[in-house]
N, C-alpha and C. Protein backbone atom coordinates (compact mmCIF):
# COMPACT_ATOMS: atom_id res chain seq x y z
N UNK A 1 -34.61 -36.21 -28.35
CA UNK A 1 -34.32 -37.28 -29.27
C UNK A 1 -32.99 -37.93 -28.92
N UNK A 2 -32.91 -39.41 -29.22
CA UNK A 2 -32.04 -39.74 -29.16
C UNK A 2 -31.59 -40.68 -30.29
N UNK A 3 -30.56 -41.47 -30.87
CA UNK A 3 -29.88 -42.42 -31.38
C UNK A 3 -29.55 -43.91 -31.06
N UNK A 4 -30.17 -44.97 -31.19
CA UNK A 4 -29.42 -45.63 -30.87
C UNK A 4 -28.77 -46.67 -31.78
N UNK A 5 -27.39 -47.24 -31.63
CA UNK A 5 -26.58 -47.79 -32.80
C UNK A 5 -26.30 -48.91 -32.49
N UNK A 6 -26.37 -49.84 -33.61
CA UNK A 6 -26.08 -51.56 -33.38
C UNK A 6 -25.02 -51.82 -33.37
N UNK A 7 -24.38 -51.19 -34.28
CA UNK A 7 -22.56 -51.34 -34.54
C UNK A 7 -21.88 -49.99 -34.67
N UNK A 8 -20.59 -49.99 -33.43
CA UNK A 8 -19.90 -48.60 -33.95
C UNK A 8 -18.58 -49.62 -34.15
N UNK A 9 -18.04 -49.04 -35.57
CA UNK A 9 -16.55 -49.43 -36.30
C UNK A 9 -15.47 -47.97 -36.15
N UNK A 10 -14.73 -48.64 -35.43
CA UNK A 10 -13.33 -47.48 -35.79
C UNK A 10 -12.82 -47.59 -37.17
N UNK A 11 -12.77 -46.14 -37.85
CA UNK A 11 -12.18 -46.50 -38.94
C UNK A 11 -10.84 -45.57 -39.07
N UNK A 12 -10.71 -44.69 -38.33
CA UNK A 12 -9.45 -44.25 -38.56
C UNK A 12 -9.04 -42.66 -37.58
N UNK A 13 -8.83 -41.55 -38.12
CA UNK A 13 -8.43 -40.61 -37.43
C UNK A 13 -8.67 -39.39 -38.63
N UNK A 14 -8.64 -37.86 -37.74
CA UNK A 14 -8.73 -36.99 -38.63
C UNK A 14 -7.59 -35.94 -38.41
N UNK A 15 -7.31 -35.30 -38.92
CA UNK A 15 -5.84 -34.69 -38.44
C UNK A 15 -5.48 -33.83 -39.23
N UNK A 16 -3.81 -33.51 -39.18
CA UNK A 16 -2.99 -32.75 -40.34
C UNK A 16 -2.04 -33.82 -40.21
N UNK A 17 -2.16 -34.07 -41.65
CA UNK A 17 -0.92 -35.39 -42.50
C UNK A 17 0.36 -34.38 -42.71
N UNK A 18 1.43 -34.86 -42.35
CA UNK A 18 2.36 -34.23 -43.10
C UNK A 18 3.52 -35.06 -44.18
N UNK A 19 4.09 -34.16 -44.53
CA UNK A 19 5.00 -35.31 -45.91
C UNK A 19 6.30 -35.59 -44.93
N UNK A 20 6.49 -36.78 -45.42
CA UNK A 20 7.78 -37.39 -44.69
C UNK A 20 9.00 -37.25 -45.38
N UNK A 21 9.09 -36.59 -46.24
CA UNK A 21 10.18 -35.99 -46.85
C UNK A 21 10.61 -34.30 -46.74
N UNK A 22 9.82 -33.94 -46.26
CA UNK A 22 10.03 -32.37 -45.45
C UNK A 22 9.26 -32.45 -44.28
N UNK A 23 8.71 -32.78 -44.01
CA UNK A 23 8.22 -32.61 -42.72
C UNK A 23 7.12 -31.53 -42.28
N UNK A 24 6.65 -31.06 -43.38
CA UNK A 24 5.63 -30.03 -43.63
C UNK A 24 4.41 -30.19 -43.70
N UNK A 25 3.43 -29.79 -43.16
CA UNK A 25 1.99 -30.29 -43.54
C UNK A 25 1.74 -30.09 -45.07
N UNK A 26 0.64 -31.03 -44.88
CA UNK A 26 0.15 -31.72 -46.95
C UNK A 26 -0.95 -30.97 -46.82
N UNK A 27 -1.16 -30.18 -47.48
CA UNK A 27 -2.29 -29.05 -47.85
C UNK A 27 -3.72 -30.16 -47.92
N UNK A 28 -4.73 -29.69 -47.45
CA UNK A 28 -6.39 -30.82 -47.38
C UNK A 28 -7.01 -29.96 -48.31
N UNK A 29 -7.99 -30.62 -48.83
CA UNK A 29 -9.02 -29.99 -49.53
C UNK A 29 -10.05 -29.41 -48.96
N UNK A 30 -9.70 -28.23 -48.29
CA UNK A 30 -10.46 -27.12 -48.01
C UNK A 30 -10.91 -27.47 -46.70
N UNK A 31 -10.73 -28.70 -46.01
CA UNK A 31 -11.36 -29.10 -44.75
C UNK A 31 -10.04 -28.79 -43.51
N UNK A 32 -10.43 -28.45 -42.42
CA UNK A 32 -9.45 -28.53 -41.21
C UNK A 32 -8.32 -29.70 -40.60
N UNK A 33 -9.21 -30.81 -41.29
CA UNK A 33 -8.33 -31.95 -40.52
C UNK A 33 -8.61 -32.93 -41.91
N UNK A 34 -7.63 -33.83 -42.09
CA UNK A 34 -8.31 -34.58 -43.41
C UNK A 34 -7.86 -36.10 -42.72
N UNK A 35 -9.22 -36.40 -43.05
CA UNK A 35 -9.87 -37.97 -42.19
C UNK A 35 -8.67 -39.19 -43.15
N UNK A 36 -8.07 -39.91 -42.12
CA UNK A 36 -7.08 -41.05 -42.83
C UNK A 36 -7.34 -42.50 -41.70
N UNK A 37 -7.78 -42.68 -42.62
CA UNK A 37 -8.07 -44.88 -42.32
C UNK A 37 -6.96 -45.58 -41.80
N UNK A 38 -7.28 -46.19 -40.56
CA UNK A 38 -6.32 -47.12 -40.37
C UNK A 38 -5.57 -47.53 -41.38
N UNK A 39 -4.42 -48.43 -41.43
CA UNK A 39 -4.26 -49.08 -43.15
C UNK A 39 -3.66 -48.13 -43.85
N UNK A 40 -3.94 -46.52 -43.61
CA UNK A 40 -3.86 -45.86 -44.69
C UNK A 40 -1.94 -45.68 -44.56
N UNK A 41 -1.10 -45.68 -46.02
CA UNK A 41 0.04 -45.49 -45.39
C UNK A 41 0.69 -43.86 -44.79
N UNK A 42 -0.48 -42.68 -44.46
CA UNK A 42 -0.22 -41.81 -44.27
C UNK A 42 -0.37 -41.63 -42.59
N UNK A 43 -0.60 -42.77 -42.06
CA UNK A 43 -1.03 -42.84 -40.86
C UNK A 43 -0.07 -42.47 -40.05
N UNK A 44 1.11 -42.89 -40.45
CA UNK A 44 2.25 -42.81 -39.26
C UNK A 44 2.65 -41.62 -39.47
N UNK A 45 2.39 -40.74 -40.44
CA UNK A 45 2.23 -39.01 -40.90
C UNK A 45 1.29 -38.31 -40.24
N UNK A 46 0.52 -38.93 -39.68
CA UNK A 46 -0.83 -38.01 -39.34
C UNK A 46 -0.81 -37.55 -37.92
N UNK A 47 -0.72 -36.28 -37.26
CA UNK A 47 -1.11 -35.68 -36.32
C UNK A 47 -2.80 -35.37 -36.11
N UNK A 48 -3.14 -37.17 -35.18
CA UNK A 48 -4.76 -36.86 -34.97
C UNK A 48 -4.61 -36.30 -33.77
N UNK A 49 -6.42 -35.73 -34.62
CA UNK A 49 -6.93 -34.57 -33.22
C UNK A 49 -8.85 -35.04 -33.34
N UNK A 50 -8.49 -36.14 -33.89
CA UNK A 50 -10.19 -36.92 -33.52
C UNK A 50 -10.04 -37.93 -34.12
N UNK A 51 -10.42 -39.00 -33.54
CA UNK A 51 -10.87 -40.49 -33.79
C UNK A 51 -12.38 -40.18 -34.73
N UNK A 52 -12.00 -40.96 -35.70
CA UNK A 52 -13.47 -41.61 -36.47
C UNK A 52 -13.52 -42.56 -36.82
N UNK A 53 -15.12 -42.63 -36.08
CA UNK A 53 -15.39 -43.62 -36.31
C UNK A 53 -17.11 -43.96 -36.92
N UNK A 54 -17.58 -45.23 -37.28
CA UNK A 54 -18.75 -45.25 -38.32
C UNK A 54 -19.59 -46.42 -37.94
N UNK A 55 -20.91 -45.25 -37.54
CA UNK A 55 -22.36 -45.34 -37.05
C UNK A 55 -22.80 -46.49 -37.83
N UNK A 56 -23.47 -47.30 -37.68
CA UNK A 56 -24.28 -48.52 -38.61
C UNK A 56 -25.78 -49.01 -37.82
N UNK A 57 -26.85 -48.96 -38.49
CA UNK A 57 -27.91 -49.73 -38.08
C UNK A 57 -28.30 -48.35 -36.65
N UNK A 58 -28.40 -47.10 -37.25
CA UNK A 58 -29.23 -46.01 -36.53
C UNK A 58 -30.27 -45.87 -36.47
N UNK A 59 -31.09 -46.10 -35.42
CA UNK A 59 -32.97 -45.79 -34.91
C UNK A 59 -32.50 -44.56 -34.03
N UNK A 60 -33.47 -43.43 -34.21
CA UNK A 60 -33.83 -42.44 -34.05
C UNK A 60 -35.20 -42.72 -32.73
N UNK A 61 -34.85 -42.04 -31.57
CA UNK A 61 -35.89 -43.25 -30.96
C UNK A 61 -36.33 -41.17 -29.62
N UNK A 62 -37.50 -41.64 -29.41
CA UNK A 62 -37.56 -40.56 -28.56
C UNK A 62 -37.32 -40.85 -27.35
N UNK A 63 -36.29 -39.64 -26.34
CA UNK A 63 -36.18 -40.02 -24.83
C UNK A 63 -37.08 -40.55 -23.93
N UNK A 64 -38.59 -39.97 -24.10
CA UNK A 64 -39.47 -40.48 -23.48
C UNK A 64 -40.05 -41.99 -23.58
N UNK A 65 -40.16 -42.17 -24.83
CA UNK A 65 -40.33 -43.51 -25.03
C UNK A 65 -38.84 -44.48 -24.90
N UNK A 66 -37.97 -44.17 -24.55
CA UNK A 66 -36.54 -45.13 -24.23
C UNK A 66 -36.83 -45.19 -22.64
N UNK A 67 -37.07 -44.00 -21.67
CA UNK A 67 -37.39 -44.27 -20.51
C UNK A 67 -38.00 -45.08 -20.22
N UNK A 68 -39.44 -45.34 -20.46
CA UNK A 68 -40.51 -45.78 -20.51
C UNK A 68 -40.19 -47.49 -20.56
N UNK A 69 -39.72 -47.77 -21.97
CA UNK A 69 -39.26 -48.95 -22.36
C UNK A 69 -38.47 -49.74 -21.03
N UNK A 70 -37.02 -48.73 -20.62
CA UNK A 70 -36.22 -49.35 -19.91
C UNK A 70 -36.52 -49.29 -18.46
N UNK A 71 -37.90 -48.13 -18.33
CA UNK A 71 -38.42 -48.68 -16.52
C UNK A 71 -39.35 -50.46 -16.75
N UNK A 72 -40.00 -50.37 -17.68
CA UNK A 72 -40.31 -51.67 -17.63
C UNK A 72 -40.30 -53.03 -16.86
């Protein structure tokens, strides 16, 4: 199986935020890295360790039939 996508949007990064008044990481809600949006003003706080970004207009398409299509 494969995916294929009409639009991919960057929307931001996932990381450990820390506070800019100690310099300490900001505790997440229970997750490893906590996802912050471009824009967001915690950005210039954030130590990313993955880009995210957001899938739009996904078909689910099988390998065999994508081959097929693109020997054409």
């Amino acid at each position: 199986m494969a995916v294929l996508v009409e639009d991919v949007t960057v929307w931001g990064v996932a990381g450990i935020v820390y506070a800019p008044d100690t310099l300490k990481p900001v505790p997440s809600d229970g997750e490893q890295f906590t996802p912050v949006a471009y824009g967001d003003r915690r950005i210039p706080w954030t130590l990313a360790c993955r880009e995210v970004v957001a899938l739009n207009g996904c078909t689910v398409v099988s390998l065999e039939d994508l081959a097929q299509q693109t020997a054409a």
